[in-house]
Protein backbone atom coordinates (compact mmCIF):
# COMPACT_ATOMS: atom_id res chain seq x y z
CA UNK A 1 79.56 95.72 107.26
CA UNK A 2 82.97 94.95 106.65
CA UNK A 3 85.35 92.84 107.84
CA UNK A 4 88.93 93.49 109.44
CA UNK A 5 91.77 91.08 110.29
CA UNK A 6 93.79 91.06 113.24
CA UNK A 7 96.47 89.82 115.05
CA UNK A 8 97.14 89.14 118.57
CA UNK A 9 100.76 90.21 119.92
CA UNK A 10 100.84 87.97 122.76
CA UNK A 11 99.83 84.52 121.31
CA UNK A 12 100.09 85.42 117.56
CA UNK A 13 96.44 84.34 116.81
CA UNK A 14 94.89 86.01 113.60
CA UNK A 15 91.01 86.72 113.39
CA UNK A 16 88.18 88.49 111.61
CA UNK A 17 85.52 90.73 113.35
CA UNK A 18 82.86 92.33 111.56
CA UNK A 19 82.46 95.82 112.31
CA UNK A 20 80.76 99.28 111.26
CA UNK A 21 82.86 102.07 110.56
CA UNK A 22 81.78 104.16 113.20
CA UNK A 23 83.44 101.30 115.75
CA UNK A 24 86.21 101.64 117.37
CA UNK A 25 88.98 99.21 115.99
CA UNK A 26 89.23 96.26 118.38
CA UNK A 27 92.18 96.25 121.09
CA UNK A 28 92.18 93.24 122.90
CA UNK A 29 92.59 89.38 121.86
CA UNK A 30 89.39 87.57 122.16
CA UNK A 31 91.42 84.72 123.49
CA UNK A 32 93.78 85.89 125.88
CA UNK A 33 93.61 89.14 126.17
CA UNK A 34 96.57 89.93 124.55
CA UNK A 35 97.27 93.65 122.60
CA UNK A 36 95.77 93.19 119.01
CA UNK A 37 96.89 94.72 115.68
CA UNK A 38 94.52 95.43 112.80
CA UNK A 39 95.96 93.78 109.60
CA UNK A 40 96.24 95.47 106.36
CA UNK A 41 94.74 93.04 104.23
CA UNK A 42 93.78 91.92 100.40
CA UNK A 43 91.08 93.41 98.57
CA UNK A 44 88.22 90.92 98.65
CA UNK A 45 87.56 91.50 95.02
CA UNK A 46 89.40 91.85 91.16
CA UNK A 47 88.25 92.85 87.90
CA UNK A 48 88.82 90.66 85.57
CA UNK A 49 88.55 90.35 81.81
CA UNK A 50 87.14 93.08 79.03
CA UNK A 51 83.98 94.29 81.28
CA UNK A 52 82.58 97.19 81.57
CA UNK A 53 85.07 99.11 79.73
CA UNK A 54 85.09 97.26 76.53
CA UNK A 55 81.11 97.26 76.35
CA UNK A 56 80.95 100.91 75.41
CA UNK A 57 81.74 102.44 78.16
CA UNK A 58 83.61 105.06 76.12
CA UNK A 59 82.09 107.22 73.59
CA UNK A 60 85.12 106.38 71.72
CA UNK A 61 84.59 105.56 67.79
CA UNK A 62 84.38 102.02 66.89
CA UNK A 63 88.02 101.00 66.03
CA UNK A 64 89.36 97.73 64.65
CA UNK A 65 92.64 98.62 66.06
CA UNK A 66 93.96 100.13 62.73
CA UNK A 67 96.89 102.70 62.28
CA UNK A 68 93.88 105.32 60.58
CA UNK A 69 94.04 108.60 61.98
CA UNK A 70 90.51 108.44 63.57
CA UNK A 71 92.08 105.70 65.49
CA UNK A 72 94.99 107.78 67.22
CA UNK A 73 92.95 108.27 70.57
CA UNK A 74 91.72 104.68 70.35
CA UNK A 75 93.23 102.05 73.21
CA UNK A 76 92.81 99.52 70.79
CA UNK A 77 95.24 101.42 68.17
CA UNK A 78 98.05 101.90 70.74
CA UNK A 79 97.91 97.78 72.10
CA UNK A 80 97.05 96.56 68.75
């Protein structure tokens, strides 16, 4: 399930409730009652480093990162 932020208007708390998509977004503070605001928040998550991409994802030719012309569609061509 994931999980949302909010903010309460009144006393300015911030919290996280876990909740299905089918459920209603939250409206109240849970500790004073208070008119909440769901929070747009981070992703909880990056990709980071060569991955999936660089371990043949591609049916791309293998490429050294020359200036051949089998190369010209080749990422590695155009950043190497």
């Amino acid at each position: 399930m994931p999980l949302y932020e909010y903010q309460c208007e009144a006393c300015g708390l911030v919290f996280e409730a876990r909740q299905k998509f089918s459920d209603a977004p939250l409206s109240s503070c849970r500790e004073c009652g208070g008119k909440v605001e769901k929070l747009i928040s981070r992703a909880g998550f990056s990709l980071k480093g060569g991955g999936w991409y660089d371990q043949g994802y591609t049916n791309a030719p293998s490429c050294s990162g020359g200036d051949s012309a089998g190369c010209a569609a080749c990422p590695k061509a155009a950043n190497g």
